[in-house]
Protein backbone atom coordinates (compact mmCIF):
# COMPACT_ATOMS: atom_id res chain seq x y z
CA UNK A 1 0.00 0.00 0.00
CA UNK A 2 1.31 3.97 -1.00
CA UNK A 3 2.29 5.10 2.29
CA UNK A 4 1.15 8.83 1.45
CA UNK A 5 -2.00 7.34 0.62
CA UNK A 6 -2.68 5.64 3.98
CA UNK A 7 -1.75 8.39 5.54
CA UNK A 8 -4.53 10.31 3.91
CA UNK A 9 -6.81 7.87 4.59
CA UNK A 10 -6.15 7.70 8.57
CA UNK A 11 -6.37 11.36 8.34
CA UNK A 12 -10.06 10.84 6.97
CA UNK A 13 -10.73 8.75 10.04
CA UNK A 14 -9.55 11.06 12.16
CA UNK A 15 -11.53 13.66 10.97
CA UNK A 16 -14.89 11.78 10.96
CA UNK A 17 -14.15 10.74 14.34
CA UNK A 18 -13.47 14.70 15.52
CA UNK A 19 -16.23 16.64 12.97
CA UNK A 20 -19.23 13.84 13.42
CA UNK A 21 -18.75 11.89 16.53
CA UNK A 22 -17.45 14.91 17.94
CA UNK A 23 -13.90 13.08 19.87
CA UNK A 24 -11.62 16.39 20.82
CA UNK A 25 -8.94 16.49 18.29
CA UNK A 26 -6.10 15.82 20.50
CA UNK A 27 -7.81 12.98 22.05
CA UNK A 28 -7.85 11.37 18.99
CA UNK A 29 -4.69 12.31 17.45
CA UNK A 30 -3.40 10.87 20.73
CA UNK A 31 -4.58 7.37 20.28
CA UNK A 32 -4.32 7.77 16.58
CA UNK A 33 -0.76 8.29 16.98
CA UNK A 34 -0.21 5.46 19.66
CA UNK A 35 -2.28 3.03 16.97
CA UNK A 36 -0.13 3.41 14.41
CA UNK A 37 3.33 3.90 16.22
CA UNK A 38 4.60 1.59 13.81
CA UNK A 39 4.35 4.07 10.64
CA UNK A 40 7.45 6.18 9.77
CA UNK A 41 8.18 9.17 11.69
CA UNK A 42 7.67 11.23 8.06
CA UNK A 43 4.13 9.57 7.91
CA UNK A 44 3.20 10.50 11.40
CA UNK A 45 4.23 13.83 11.14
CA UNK A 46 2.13 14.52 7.98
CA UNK A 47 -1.04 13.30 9.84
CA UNK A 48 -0.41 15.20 12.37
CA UNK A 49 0.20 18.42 10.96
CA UNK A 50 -2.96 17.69 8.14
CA UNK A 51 -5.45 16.83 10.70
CA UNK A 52 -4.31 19.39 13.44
CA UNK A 53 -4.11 22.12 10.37
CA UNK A 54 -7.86 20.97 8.26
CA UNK A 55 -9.62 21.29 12.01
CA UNK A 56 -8.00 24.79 12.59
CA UNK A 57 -8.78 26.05 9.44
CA UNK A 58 -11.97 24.45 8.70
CA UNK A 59 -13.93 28.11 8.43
CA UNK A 60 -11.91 29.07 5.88
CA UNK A 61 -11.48 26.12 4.08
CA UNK A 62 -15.12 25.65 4.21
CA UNK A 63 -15.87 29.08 2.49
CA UNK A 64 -13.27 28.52 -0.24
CA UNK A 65 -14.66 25.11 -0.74
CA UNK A 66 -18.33 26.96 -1.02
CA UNK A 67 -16.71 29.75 -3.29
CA UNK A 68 -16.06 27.60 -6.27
CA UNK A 69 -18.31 24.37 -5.14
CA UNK A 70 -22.46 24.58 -6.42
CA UNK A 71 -23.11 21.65 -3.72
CA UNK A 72 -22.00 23.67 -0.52
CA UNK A 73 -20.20 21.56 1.98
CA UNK A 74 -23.58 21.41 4.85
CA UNK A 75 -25.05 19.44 2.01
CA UNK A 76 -22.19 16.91 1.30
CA UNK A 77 -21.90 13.81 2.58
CA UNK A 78 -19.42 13.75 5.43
CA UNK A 79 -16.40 11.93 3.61
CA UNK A 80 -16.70 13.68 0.96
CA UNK A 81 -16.65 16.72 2.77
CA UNK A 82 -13.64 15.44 4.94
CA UNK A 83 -11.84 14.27 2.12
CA UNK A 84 -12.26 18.01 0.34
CA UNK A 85 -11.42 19.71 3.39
CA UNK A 86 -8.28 17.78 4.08
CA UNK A 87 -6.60 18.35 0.29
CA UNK A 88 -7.93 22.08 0.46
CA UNK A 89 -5.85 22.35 3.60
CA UNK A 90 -2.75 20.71 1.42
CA UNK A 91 -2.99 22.90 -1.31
CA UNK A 92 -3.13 26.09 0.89
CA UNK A 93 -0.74 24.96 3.26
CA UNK A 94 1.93 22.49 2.42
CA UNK A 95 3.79 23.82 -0.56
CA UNK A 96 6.12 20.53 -0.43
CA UNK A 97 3.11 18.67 -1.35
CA UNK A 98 2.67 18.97 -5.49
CA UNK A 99 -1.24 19.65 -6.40
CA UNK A 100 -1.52 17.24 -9.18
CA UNK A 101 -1.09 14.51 -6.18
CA UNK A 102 -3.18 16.44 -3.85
CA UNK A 103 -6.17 15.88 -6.44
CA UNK A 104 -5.16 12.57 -7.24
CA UNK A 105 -4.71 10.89 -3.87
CA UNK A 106 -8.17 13.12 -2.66
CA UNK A 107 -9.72 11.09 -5.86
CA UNK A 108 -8.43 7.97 -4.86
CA UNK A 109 -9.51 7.81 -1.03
CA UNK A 110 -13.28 8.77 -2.64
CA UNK A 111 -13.60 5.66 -4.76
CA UNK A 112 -11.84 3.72 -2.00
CA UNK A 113 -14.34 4.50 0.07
CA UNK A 114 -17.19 3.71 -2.24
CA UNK A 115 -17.55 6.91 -3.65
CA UNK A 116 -16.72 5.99 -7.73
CA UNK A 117 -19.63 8.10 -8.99
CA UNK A 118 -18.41 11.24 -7.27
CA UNK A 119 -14.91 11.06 -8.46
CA UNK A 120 -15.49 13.54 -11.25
CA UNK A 121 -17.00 16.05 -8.71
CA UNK A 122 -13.95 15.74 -5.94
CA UNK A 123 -11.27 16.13 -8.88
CA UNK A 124 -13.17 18.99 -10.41
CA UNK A 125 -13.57 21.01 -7.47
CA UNK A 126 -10.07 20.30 -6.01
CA UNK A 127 -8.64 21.13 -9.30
CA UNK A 128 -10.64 24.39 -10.02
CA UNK A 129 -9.07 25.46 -6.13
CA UNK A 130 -5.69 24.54 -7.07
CA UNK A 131 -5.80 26.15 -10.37
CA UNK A 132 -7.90 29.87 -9.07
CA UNK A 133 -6.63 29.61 -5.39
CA UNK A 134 -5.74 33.35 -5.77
CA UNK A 135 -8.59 34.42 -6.76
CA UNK A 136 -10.82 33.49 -3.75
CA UNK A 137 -12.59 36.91 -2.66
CA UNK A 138 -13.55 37.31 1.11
CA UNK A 139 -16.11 38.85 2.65
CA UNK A 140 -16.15 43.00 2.14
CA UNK A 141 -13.97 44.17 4.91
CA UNK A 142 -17.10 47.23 5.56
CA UNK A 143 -18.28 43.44 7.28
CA UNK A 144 -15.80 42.72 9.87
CA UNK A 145 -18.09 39.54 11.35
CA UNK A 146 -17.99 38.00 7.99
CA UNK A 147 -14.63 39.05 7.02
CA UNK A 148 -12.42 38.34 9.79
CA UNK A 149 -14.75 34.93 10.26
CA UNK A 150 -13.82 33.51 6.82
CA UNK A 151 -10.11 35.55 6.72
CA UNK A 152 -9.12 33.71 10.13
CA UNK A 153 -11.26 30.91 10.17
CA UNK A 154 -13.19 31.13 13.01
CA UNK A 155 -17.11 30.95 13.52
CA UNK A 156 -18.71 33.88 12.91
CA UNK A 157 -20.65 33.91 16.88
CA UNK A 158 -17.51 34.19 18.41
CA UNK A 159 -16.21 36.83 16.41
CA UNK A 160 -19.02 38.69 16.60
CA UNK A 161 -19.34 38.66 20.28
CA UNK A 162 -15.53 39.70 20.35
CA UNK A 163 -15.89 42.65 18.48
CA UNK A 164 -18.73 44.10 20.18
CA UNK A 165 -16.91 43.91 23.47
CA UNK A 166 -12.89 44.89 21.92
CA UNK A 167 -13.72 46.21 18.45
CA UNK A 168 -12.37 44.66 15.14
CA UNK A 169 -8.99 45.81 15.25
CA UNK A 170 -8.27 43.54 18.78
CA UNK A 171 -10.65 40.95 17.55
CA UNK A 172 -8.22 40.74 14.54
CA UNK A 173 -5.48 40.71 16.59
CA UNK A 174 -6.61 37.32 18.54
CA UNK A 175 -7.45 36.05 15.45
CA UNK A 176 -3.95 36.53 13.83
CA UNK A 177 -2.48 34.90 17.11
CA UNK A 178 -4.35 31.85 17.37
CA UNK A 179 -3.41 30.48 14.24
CA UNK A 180 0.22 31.31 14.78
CA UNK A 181 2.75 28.51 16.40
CA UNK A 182 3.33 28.58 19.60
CA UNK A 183 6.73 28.83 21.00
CA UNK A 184 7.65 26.64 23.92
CA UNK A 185 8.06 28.75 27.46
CA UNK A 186 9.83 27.22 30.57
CA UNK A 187 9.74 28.75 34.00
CA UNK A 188 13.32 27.87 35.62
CA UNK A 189 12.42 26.28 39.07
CA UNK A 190 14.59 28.99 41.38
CA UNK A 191 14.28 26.90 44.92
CA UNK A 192 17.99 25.04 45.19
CA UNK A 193 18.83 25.99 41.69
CA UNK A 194 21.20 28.58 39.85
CA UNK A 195 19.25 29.72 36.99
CA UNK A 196 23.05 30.32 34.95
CA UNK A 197 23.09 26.13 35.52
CA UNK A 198 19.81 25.66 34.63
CA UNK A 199 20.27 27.68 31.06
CA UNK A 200 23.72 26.31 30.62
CA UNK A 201 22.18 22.97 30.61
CA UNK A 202 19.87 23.51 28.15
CA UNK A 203 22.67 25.28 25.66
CA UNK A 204 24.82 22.45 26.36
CA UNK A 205 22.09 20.07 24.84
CA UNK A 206 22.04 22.53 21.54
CA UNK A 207 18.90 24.21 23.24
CA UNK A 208 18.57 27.65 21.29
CA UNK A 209 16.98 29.96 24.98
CA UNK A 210 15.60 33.34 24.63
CA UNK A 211 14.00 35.22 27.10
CA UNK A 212 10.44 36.02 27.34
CA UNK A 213 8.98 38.63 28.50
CA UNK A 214 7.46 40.07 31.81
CA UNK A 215 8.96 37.34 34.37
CA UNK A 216 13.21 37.25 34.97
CA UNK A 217 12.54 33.22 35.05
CA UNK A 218 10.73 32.51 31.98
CA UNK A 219 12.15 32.00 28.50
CA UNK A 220 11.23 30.51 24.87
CA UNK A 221 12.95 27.34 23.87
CA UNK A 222 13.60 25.41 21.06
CA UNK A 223 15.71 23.74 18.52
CA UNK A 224 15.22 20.33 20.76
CA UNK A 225 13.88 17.06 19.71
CA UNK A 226 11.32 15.77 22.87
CA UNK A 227 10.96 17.60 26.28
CA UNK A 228 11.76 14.12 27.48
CA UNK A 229 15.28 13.98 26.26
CA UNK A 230 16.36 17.28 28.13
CA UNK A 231 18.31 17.08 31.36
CA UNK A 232 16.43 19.91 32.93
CA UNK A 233 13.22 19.12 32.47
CA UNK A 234 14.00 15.38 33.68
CA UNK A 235 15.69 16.70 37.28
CA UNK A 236 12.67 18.95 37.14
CA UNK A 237 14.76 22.33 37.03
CA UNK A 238 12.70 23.84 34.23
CA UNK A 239 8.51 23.29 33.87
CA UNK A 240 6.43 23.99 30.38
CA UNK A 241 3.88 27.04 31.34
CA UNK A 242 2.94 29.90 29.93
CA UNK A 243 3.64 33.82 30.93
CA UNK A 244 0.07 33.66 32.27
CA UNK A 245 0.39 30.75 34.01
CA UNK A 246 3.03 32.23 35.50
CA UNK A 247 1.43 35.68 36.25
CA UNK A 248 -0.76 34.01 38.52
CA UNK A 249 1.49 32.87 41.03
CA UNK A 250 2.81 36.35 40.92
CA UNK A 251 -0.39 37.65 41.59
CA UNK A 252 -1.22 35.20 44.28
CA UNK A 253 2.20 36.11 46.16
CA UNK A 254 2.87 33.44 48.28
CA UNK A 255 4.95 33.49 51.04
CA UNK A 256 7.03 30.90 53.36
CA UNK A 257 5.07 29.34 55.64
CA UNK A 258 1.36 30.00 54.19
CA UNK A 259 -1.31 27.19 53.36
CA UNK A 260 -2.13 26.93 49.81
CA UNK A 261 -5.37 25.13 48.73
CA UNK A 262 -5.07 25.06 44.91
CA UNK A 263 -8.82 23.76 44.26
CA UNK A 264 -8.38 22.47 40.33
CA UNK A 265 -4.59 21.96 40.08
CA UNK A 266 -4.14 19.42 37.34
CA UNK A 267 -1.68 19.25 35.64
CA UNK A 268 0.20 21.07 39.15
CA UNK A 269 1.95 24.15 37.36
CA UNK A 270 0.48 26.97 39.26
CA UNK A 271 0.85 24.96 42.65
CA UNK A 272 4.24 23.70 41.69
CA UNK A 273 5.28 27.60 41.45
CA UNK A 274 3.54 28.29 44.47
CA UNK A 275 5.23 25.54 46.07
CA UNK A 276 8.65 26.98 44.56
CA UNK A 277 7.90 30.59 45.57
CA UNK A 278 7.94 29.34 49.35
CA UNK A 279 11.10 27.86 49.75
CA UNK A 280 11.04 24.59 51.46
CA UNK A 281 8.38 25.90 53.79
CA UNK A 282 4.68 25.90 54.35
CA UNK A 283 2.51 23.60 52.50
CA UNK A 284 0.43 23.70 49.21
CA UNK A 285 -2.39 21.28 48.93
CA UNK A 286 -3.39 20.54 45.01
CA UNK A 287 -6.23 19.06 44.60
CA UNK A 288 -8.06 17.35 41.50
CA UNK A 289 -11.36 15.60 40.53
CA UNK A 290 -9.76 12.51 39.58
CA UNK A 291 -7.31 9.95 40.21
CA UNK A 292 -5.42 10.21 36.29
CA UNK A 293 -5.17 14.47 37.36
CA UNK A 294 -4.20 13.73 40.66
CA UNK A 295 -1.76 10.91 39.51
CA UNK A 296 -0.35 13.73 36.73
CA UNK A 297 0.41 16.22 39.37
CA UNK A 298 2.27 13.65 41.83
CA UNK A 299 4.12 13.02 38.32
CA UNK A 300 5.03 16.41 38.30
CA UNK A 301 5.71 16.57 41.75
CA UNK A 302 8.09 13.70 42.12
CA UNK A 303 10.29 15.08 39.14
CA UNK A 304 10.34 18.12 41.16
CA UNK A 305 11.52 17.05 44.06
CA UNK A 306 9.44 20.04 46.24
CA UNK A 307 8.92 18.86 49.81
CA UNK A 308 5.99 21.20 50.40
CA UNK A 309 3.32 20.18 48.32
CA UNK A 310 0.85 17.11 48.47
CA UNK A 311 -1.44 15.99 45.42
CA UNK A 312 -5.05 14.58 46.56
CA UNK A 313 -8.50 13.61 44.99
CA UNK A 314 -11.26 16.03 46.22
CA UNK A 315 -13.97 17.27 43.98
CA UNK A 316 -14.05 20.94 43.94
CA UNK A 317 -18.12 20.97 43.73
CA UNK A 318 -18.64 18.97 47.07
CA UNK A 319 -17.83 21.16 50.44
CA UNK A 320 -15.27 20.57 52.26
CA UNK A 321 -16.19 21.41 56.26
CA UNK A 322 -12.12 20.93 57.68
CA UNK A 323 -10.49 23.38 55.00
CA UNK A 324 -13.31 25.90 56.54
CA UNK A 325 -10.97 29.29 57.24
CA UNK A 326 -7.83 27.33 56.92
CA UNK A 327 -6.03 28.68 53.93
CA UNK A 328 -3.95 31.99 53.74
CA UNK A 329 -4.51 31.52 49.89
CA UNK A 330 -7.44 29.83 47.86
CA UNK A 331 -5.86 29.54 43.84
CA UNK A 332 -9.84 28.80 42.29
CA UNK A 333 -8.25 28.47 38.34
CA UNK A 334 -11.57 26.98 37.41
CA UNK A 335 -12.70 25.04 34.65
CA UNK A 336 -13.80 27.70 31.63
CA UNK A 337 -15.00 28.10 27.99
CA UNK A 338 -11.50 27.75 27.41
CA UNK A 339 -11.73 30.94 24.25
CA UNK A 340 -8.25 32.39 25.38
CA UNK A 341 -6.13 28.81 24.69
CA UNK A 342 -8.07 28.10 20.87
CA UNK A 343 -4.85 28.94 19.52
CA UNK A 344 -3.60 25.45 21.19
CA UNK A 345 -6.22 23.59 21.34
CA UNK A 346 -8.68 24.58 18.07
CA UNK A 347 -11.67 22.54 18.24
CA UNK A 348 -13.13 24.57 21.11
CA UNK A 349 -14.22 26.96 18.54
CA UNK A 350 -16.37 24.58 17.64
CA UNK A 351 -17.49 22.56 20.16
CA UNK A 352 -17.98 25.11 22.75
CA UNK A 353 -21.78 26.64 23.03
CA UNK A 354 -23.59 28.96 24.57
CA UNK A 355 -25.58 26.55 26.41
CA UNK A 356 -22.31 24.52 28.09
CA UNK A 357 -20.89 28.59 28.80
CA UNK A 358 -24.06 29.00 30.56
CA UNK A 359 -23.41 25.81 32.63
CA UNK A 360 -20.02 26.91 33.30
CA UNK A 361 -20.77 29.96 34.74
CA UNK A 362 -22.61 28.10 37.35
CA UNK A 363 -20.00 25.64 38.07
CA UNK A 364 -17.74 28.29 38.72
CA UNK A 365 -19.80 30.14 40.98
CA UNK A 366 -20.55 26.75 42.58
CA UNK A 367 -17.16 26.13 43.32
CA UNK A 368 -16.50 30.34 43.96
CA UNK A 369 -19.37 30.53 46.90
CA UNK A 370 -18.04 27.26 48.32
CA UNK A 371 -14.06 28.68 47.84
CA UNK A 372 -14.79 31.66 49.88
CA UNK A 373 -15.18 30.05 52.98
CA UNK A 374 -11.69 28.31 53.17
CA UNK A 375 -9.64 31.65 53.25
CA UNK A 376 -8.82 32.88 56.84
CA UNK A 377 -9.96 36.24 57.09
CA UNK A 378 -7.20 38.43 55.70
CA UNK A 379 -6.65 35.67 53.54
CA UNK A 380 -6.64 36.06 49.73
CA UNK A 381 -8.30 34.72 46.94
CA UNK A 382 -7.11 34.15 43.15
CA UNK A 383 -9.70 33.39 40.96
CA UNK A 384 -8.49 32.64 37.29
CA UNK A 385 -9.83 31.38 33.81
CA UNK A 386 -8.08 30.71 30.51
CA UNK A 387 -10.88 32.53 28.78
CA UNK A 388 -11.73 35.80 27.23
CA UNK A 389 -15.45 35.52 27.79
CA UNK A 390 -16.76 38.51 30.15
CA UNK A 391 -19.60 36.01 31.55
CA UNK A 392 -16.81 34.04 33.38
CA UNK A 393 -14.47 37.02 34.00
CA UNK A 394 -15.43 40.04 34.89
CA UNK A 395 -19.20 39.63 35.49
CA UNK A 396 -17.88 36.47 38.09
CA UNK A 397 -15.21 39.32 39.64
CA UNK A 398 -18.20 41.81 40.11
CA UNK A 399 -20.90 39.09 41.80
CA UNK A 400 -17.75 37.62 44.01
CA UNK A 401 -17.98 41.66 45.46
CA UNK A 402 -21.50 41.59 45.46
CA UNK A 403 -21.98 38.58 47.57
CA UNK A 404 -19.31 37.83 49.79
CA UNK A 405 -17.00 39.32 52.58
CA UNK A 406 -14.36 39.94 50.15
CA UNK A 407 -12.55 43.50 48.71
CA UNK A 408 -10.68 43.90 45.34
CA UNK A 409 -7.22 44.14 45.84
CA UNK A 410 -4.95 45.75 43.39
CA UNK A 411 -2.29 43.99 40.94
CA UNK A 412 -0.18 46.47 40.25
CA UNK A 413 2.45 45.62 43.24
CA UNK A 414 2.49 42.21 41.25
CA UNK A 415 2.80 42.59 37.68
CA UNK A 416 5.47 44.03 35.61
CA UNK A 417 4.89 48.14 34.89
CA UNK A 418 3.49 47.10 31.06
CA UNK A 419 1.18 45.01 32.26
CA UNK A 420 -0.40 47.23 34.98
CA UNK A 421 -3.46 49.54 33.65
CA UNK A 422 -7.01 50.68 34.97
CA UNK A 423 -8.27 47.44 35.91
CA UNK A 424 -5.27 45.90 37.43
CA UNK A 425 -5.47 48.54 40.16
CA UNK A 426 -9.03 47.44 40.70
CA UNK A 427 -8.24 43.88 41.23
CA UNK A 428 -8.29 42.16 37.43
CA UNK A 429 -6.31 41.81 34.40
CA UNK A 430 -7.79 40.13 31.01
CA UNK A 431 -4.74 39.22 29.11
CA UNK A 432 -5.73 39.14 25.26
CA UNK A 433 -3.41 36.81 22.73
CA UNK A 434 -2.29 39.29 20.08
CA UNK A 435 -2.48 42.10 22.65
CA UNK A 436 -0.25 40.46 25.49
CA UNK A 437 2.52 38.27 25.03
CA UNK A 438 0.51 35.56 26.52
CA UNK A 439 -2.45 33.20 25.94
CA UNK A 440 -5.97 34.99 26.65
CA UNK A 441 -6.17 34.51 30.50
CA UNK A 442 -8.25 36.39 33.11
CA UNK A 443 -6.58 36.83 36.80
CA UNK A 444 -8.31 38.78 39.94
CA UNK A 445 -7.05 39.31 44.12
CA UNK A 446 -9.33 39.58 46.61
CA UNK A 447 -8.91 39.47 50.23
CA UNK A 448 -11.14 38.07 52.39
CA UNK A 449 -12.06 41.42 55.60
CA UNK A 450 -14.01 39.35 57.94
CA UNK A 451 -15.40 35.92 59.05
């Protein structure tokens, strides 16, 4: 069998499996790519990058598809429309693959899969797009819902929604940024560790380090074959997290000796940093719905080595009477829409609705009113999403005021002079990808003033 060709036609599978039984994409690339382990690294990288890439792009593809096709692709049959999608994809995106076997092997996979009498349709329309790619026209730009929604693939609710609240310019901005790659950032561990070593290491092992910005510990890495394979992250000197990630901690502010209840911790950055930011000292207790979380952070910890941090199972919707006013710091980084990360995980574009936001929002107040109660009184609380969605940011920051003992407590001693604005000295910061050097993330302090 043409290895190319099976390829393609896993890369069909996959994308039935993510598009109509509705399997997150990276839950299925995982066990795609743990299925057929045996296929040659060249082979697995293709799938990967033609599956990941047709899912992120699917908007667009879909409206070029529509552009030059009379049967629009709502009205094809789903592996036909999979197969277009995934050769659109390769003709707009991998110039190493030639068009003329693009078309041919898209052709192929449609009679394979009983499709013979369609085989002049596929090959016309893939053809006519390789041929008049150029001369696609998008949406007027005096429509920036329809415009940016077909320019940078994304569905047109969403962008609509984000440029009522930030305008089109920032809207276009996020857009831009999630469908750029993402560098790899590292926070060097600083508890029993020179940061010089730490760097030194990573050079040594032909690791090309920059710095990033906003935090003295964080840089961008790469030039490196697997994580796995570098010294530092295997003595647990270095951890993968982003800036906002990061800002969190910062925010938070721990110090030695406090008690730390990180209430969704999985996989254990935030409390790992919290854990680092005390010294040896104090204790932070990370806690997860699950055992497979739980077992992730203990992963994490154990590479880590950090004395003062314990991983447990407790679900964060069921109250918890003994952590009642026992925390100096509550981290709630609660389950969200998830808008701010699409530019790593691309699928939530889709799957996301209004009706599981709505169900979100009262999870996370849920877990909020119940959170409350575990700070001491002077005690803080960080409450944190990796969305861009106002319903789970600020309005949850305003009705955390509104109904509990708590007050608003500024950023700005926190966060790096760029970062600091209107908002930050009123307790919040909503970092926007393509604004900030970070993924979209949403951060707030409060401090609890009585009993």
């Amino acid at each position: 069998m043409n290895k190319g060709y099976h390829a393609r036609e896993i890369i069909l599978e996959l994308l039935l499996e993510i598009n109509e039984e509705g399997v997150y994409c990276h839950i299925a690339m995982g066990n795609a790519l743990k299925k057929y382990q045996f296929l040659p690294k060249k082979d697995r990288a293709f799938i990967t990058r033609v599956c990941e890439g047709t899912v992120e792009y699917a908007v667009q593809i879909d409206y070029i598809i529509n552009y030059y096709s009379k049967i629009k692709t709502a009205d094809m049959k789903p592996v036909i429309r999979e197969i277009l999608r995934s050769a659109v994809y390769q003709l707009m995106y991998m110039d190493s693959v030639p068009d003329s076997a693009v078309c041919n092997e898209a052709v192929k996979l449609a009679q394979k899969k009983g499709f013979y009498n369609l085989k002049p349709f596929v090959n016309g329309v893939l053809r006519t797009i390789a041929r008049r790619i150029d001369e696609v026209e998008y949406p007027s730009k005096s429509d920036p819902v329809a415009y940016l929604s077909a320019r940078y693939s994304m569905p047109q609710h969403l962008v609509r929604r984000w440029v009522d609240v930030y305008g089109a310019d920032i809207t276009r901005e996020m857009l831009k940024n999630f469908l750029e790659e993402k560098p790899t950032i590292i926070r060097c561990v600083q508890n029993h560790n020179s940061q010089e070593e730490i760097l030194e290491s990573l050079r040594k092992q032909n690791v090309k380090v920059e710095k990033a910005p906003y935090l003295d510990y964080a840089f961008y890495i790469s030039g490196y074959d697997h994580l796995m394979m570098l010294d530092a992250f295997w003595n647990g000197k270095i951890y993968v997290q982003d800036l906002s990630s990061m800002l969190v901690t910062e925010i938070a502010h721990p110090k030695r000796g406090d008690y730390v209840i990180d209430l969704c911790a999985a996989p254990g950055g935030k409390a790992l940093h919290m854990a680092d930011c005390m010294g040896d000292y104090g204790m932070v207790d990370a806690r997860d719905v699950t055992p497979r979380k739980v077992d992730l952070i203990r992963e994490n910890i154990s590479r880590s080595e950090a004395i003062n941090i314990q991983a447990r199972c407790q679900d964060a919707t069921a109250f918890d009477p003994e952590s009642v006013f026992k925390a100096d710091i509550v981290l709630a980084d609660l389950p969200c829409s998830g808008y701010g990360v699409i530019g790593k995980k691309p699928d939530i574009k889709y799957k996301m609705t209004v009706q599981k936001q709505q169900e979100l929002v009262l999870l996370q107040r849920r877990i909020l009113s119940m959170a409350v109660d575990y700070i001491k009184p002077g005690g803080v609380l960080i409450y944190s999403t990796c969305t861009i969605a106002s319903e789970e940011n600020q309005e949850n920051y305003q009705w955390l005021l509104d109904n509990f003992p708590l007050q608003a407590e500024s950023l700005d001693p926190y966060l790096p002079k760029e970062l600091q604005c209107m908002t930050t000295a009123r307790g919040y910061l909503q970092l926007l990808p393509g604004v900030h050097q970070t993924d979209g993330f949403f951060m707030a302090r409060f401090k609890r003033v009585h009993a």
